[in-house]
N, C-alpha and C. Protein backbone atom coordinates (compact mmCIF):
# COMPACT_ATOMS: atom_id res chain seq x y z
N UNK A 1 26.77 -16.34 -26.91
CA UNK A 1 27.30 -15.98 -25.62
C UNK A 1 27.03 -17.09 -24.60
N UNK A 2 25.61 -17.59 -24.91
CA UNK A 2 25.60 -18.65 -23.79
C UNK A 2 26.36 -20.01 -24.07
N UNK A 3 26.72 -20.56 -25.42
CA UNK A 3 27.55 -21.23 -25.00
C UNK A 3 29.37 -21.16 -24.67
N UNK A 4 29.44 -20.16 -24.89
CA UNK A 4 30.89 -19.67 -24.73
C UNK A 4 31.11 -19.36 -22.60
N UNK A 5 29.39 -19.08 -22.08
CA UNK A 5 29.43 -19.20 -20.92
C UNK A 5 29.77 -20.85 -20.60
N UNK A 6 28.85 -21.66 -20.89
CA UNK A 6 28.61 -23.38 -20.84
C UNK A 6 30.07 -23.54 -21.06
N UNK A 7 30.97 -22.96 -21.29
CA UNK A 7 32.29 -23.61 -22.42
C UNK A 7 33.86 -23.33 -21.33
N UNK A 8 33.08 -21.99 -20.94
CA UNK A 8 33.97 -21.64 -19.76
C UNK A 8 33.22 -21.98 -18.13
N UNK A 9 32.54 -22.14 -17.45
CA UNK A 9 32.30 -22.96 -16.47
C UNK A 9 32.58 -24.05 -16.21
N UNK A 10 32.76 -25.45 -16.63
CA UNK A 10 33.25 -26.60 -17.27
C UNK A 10 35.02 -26.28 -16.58
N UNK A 11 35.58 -25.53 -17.67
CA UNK A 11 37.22 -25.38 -17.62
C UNK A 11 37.68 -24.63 -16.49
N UNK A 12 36.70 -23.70 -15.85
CA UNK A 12 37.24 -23.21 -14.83
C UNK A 12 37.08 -24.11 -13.33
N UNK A 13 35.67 -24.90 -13.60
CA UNK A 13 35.30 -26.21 -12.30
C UNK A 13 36.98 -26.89 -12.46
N UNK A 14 37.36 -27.85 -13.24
CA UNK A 14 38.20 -28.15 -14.09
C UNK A 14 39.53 -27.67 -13.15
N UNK A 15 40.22 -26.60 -13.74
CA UNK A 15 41.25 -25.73 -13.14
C UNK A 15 41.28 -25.64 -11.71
N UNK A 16 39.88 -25.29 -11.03
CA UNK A 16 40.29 -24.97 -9.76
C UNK A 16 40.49 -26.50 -8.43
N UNK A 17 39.74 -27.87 -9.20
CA UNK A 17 40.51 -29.08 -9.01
C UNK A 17 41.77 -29.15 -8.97
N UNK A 18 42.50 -28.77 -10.09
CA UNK A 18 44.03 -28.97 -10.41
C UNK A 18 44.12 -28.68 -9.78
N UNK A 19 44.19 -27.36 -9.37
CA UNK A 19 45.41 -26.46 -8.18
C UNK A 19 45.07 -26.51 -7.01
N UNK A 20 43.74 -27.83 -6.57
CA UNK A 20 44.13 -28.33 -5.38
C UNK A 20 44.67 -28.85 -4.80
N UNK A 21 44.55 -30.13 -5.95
CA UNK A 21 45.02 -31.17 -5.46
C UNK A 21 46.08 -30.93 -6.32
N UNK A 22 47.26 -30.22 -6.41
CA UNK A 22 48.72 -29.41 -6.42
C UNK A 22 48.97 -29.03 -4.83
N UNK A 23 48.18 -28.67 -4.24
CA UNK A 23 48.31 -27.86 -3.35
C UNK A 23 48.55 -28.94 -2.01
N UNK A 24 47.55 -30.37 -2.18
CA UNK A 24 47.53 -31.33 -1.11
C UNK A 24 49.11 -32.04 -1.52
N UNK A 25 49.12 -32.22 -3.10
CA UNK A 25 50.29 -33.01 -2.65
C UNK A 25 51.61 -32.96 -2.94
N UNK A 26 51.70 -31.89 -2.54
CA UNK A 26 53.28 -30.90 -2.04
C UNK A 26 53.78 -30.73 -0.74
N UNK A 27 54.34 -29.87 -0.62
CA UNK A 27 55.20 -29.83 0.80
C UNK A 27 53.97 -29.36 2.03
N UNK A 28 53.73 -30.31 2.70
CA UNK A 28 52.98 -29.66 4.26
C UNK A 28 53.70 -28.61 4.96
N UNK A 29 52.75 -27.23 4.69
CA UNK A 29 53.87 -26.38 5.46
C UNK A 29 52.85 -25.83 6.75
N UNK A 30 53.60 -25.37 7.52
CA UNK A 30 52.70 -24.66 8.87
C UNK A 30 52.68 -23.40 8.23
N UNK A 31 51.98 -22.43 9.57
CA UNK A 31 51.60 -21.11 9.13
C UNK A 31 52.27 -20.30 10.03
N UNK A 32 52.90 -21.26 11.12
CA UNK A 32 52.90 -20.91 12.80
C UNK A 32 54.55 -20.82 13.28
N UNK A 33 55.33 -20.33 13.20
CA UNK A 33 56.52 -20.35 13.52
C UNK A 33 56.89 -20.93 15.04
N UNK A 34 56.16 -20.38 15.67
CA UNK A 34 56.09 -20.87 16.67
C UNK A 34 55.60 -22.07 17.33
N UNK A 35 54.63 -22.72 16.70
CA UNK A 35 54.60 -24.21 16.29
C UNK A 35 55.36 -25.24 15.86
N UNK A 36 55.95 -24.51 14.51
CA UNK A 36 57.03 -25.10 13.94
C UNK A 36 58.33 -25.50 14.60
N UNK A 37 58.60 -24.45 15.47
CA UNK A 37 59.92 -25.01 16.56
C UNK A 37 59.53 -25.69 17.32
N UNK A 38 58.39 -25.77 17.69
CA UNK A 38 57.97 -26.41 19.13
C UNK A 38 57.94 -27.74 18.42
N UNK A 39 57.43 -28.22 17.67
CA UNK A 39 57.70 -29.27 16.65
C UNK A 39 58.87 -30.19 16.20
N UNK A 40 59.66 -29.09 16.05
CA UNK A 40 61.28 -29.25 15.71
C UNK A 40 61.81 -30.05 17.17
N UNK A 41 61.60 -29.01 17.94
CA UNK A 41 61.96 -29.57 19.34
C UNK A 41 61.76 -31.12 19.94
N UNK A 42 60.49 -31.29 19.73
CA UNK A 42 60.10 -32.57 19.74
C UNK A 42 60.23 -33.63 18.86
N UNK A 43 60.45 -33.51 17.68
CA UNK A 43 60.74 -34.46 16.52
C UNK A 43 61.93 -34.13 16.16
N UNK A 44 62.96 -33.31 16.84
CA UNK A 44 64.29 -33.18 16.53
C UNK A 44 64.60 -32.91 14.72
N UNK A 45 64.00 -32.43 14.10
CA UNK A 45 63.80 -32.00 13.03
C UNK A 45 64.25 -30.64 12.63
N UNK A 46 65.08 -30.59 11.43
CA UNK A 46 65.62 -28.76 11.47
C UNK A 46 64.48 -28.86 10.87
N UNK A 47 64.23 -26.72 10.79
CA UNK A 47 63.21 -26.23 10.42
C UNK A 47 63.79 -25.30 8.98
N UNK A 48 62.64 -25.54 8.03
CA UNK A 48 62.84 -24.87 7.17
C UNK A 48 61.81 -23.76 6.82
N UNK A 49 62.36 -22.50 6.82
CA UNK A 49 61.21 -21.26 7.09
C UNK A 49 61.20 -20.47 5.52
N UNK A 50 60.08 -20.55 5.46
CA UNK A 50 59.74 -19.64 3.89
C UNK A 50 59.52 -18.26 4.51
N UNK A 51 59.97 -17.15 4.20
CA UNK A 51 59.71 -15.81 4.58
C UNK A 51 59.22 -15.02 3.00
N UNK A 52 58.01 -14.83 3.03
CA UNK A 52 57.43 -14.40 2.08
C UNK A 52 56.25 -13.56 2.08
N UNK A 53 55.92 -12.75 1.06
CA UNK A 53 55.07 -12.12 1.05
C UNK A 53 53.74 -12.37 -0.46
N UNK A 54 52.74 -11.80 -0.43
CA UNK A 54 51.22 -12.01 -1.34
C UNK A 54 51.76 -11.37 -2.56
N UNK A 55 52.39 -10.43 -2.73
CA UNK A 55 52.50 -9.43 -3.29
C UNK A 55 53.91 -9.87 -4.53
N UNK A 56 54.49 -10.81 -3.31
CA UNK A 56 56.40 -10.93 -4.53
C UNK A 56 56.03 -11.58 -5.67
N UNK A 57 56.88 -11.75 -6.52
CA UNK A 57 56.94 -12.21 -7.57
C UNK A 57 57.00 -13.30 -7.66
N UNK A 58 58.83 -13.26 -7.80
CA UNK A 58 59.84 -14.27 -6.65
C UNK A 58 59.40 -15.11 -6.17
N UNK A 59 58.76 -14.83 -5.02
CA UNK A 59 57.95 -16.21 -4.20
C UNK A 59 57.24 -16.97 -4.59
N UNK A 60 56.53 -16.25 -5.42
CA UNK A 60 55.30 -16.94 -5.98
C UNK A 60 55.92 -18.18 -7.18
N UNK A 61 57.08 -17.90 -7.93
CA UNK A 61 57.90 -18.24 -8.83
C UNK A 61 58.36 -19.81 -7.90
N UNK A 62 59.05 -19.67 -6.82
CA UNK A 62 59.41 -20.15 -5.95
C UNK A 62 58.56 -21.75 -5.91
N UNK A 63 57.35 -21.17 -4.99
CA UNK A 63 56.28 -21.62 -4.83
C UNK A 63 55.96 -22.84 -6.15
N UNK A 64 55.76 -22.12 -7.59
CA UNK A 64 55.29 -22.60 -8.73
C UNK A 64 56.47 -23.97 -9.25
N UNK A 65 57.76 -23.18 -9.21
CA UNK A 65 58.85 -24.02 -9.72
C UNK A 65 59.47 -24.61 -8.88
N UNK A 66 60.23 -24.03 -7.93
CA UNK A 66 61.28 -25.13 -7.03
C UNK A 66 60.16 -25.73 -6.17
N UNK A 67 59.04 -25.22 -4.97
CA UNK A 67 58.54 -26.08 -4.08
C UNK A 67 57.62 -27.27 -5.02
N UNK A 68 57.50 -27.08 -6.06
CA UNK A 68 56.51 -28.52 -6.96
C UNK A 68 57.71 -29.63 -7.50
N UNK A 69 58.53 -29.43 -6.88
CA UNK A 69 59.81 -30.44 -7.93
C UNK A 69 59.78 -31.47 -7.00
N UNK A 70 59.70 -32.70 -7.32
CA UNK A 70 59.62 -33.80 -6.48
C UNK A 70 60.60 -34.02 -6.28
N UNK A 71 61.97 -33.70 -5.96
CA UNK A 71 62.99 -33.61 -5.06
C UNK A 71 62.67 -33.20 -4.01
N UNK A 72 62.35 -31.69 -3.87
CA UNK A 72 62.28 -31.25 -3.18
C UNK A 72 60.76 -31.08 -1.89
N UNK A 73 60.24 -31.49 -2.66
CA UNK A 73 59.30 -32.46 -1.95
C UNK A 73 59.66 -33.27 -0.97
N UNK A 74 60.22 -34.05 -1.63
CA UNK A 74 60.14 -35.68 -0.90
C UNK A 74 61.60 -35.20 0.35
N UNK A 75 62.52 -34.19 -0.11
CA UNK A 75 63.47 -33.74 0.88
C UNK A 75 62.91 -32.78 1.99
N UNK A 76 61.51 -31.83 1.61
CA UNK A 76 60.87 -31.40 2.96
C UNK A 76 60.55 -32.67 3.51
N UNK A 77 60.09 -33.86 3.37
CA UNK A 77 59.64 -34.69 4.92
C UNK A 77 60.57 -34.43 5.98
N UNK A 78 61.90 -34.37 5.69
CA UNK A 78 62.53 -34.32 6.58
C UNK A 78 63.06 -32.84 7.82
N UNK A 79 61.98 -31.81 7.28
CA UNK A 79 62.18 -31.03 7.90
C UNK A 79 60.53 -30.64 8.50
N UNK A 80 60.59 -29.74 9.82
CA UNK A 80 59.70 -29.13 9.64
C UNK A 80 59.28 -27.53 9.01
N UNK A 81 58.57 -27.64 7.93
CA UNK A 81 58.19 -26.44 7.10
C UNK A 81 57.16 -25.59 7.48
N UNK A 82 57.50 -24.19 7.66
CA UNK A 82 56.53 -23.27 7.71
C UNK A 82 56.94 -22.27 7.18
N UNK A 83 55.72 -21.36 6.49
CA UNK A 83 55.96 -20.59 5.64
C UNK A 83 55.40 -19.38 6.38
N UNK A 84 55.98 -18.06 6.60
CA UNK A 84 55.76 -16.75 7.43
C UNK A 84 55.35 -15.85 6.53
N UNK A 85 54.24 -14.82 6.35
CA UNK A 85 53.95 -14.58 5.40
C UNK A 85 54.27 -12.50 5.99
N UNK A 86 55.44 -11.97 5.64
CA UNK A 86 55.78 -11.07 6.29
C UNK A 86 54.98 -9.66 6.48
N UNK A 87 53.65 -9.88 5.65
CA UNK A 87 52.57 -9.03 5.55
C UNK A 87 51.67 -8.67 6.75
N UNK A 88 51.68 -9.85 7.11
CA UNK A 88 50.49 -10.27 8.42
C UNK A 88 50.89 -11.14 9.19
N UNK A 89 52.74 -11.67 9.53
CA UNK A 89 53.11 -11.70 10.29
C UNK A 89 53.71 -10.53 11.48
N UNK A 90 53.99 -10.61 13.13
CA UNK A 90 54.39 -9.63 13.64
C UNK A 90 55.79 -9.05 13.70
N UNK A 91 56.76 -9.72 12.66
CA UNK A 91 58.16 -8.86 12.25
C UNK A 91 59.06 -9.29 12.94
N UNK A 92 58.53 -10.45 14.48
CA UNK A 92 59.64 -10.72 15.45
C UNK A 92 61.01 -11.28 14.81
N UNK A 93 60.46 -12.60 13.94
CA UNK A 93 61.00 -13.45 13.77
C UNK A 93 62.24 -12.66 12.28
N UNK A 94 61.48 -11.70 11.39
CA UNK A 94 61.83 -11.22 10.34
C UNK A 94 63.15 -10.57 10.74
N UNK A 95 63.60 -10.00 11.98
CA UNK A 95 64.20 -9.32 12.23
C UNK A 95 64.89 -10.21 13.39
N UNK A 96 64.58 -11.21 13.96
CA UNK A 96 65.25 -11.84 14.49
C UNK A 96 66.77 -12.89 13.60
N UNK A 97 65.92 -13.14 12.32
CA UNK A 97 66.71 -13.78 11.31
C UNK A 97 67.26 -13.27 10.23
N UNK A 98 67.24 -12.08 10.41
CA UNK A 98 67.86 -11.30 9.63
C UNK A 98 67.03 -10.66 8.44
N UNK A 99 65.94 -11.01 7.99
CA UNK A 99 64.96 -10.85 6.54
C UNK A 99 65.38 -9.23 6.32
N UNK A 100 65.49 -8.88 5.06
CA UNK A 100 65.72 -7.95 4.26
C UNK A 100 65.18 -8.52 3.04
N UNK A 101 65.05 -9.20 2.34
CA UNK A 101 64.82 -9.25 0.98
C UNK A 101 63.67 -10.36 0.91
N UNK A 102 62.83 -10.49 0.01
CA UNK A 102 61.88 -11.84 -0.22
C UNK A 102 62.11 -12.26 -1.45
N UNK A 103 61.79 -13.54 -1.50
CA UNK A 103 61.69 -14.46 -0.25
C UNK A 103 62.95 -14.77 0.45
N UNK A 104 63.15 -15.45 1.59
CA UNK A 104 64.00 -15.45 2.12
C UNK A 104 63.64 -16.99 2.74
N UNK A 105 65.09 -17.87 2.56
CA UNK A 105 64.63 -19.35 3.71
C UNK A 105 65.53 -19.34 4.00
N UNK A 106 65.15 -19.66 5.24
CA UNK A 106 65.54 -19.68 6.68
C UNK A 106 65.93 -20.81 6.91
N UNK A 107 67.01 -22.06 6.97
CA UNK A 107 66.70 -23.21 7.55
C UNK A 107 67.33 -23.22 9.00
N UNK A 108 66.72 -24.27 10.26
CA UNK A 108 66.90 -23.94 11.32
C UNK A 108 67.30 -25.09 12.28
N UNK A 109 68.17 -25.21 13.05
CA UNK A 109 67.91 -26.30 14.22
C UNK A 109 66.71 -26.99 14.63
N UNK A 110 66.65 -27.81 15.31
CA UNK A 110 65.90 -28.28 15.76
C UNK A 110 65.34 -27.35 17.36
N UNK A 111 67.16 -26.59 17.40
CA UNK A 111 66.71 -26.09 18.56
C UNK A 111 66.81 -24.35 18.39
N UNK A 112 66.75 -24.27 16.84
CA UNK A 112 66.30 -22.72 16.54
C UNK A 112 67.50 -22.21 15.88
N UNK A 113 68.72 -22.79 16.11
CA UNK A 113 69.85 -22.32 15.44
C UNK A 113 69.93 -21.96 13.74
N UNK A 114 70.35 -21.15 13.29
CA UNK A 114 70.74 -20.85 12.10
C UNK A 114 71.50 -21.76 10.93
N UNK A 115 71.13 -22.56 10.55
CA UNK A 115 72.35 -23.38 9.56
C UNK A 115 72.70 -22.76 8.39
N UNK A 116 71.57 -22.48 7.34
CA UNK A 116 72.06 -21.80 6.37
C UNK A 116 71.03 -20.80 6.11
N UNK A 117 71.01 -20.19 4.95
CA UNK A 117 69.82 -19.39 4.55
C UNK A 117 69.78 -18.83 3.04
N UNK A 118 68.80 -18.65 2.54
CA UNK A 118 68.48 -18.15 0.81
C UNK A 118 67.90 -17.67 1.00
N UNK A 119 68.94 -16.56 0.21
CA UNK A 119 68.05 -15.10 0.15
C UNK A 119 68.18 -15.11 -1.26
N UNK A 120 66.77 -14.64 -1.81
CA UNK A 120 65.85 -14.37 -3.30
C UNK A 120 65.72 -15.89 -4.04
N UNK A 121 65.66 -15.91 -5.09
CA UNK A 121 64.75 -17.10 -5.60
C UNK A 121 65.99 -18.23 -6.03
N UNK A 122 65.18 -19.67 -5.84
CA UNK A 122 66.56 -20.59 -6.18
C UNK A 122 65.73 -21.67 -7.38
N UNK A 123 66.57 -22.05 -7.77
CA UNK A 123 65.75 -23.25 -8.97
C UNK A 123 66.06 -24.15 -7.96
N UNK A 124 64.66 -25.26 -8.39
CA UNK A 124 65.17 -26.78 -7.87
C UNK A 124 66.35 -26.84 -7.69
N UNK A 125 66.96 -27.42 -8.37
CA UNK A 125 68.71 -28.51 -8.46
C UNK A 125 69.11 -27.48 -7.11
N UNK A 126 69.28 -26.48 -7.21
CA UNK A 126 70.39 -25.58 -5.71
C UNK A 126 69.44 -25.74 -4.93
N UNK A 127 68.03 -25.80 -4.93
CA UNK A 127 67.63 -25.19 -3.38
C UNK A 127 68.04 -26.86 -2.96
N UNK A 128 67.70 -28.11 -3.96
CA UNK A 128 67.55 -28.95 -3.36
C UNK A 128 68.89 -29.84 -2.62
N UNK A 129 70.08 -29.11 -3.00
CA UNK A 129 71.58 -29.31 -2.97
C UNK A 129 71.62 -28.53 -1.54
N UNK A 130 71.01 -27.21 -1.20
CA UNK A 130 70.96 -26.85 -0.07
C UNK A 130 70.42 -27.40 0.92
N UNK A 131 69.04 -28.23 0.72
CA UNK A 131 68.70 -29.21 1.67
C UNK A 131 69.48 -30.24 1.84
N UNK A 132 70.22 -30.92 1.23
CA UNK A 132 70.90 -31.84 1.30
C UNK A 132 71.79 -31.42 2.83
N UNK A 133 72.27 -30.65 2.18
CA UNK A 133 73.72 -29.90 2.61
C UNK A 133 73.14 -29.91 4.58
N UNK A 134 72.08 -29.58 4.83
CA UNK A 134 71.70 -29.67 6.38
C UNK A 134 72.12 -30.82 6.78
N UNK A 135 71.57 -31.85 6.07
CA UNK A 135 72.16 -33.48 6.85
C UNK A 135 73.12 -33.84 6.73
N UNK A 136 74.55 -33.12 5.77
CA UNK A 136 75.89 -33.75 6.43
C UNK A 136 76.35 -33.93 7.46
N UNK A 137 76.83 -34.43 7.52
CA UNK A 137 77.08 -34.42 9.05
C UNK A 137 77.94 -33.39 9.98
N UNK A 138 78.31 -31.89 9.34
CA UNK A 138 78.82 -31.01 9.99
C UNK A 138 77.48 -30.08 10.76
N UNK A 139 76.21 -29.85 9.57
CA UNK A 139 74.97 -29.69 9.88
C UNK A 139 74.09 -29.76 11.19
N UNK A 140 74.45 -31.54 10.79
CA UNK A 140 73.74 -32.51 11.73
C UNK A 140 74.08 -32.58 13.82
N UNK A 141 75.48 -32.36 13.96
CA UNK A 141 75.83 -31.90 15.17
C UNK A 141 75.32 -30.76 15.76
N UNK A 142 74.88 -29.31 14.91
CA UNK A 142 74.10 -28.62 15.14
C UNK A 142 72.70 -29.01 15.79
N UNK A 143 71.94 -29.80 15.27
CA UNK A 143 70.55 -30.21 15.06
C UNK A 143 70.63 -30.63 16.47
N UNK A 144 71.44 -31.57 17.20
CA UNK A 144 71.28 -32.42 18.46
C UNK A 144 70.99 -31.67 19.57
């Protein structure tokens, strides 16, 4: 027993490294919606809003597969990201943007406007075809 303890302490020190430094070097997201625009505002940046909850599946799926794809990575710099967590957020925003289903993203103006939005779970290749899709330039007149 004790070395099967020795055997698993080791792998779990181990593991909980990994999924930090997973965690540092992925998408910087806020927590703060209201930050996040104020942000936007100033760095003229659309906003891209994760509406999610502890509990989904989905999100978590989300989270694991499309937000770790280095596309989509390297295509959040260009936004500002925050993720709303609809549990222990106050519902303003949930119902301001329409949320019914999780997860739900939101992407946004710089000056709060609506551009597009995904509702339930997307693989890489689409979500990251949807980011694209903000900076055409039909998008982009929005953003100013």
């Amino acid at each position: 027993m004790k070395k099967l303890i020795m055997l698993i302490i080791p792998f779990c020190i181990l593991a909980s490294a990994v999924a930090a430094e997973k965690q540092t070097a992925g998408i910087n997201w806020l927590d703060n919606l209201d930050k996040g625009l104020a942000l936007a505002k100033t760095s003229n940046k659309p906003v891209m809003v994760d509406f999610y909850a502890d509990w989904c599946g989905w999100c978590k799926k989300l989270d694991k597969t499309t937000y770790s794809d280095p596309r989509v990575i390297d295509g959040s710099a260009g936004f500002v990201c925050v993720k709303v967590n609809t549990d222990t957020a106050d519902g303003k925003y949930s119902t301001k943007y329409g949320v019914q289903g999780l997860p739900t993203i939101v992407f946004l103006s710089s000056k709060g406007e609506v551009l597009d939005k995904v509702v339930g779970y997307s693989d890489a290749e689409s979500f990251y075809l949807t980011m694209k899709k903000i900076f055409s330039p039909a998008a982009k007149d929005k953003t100013k």
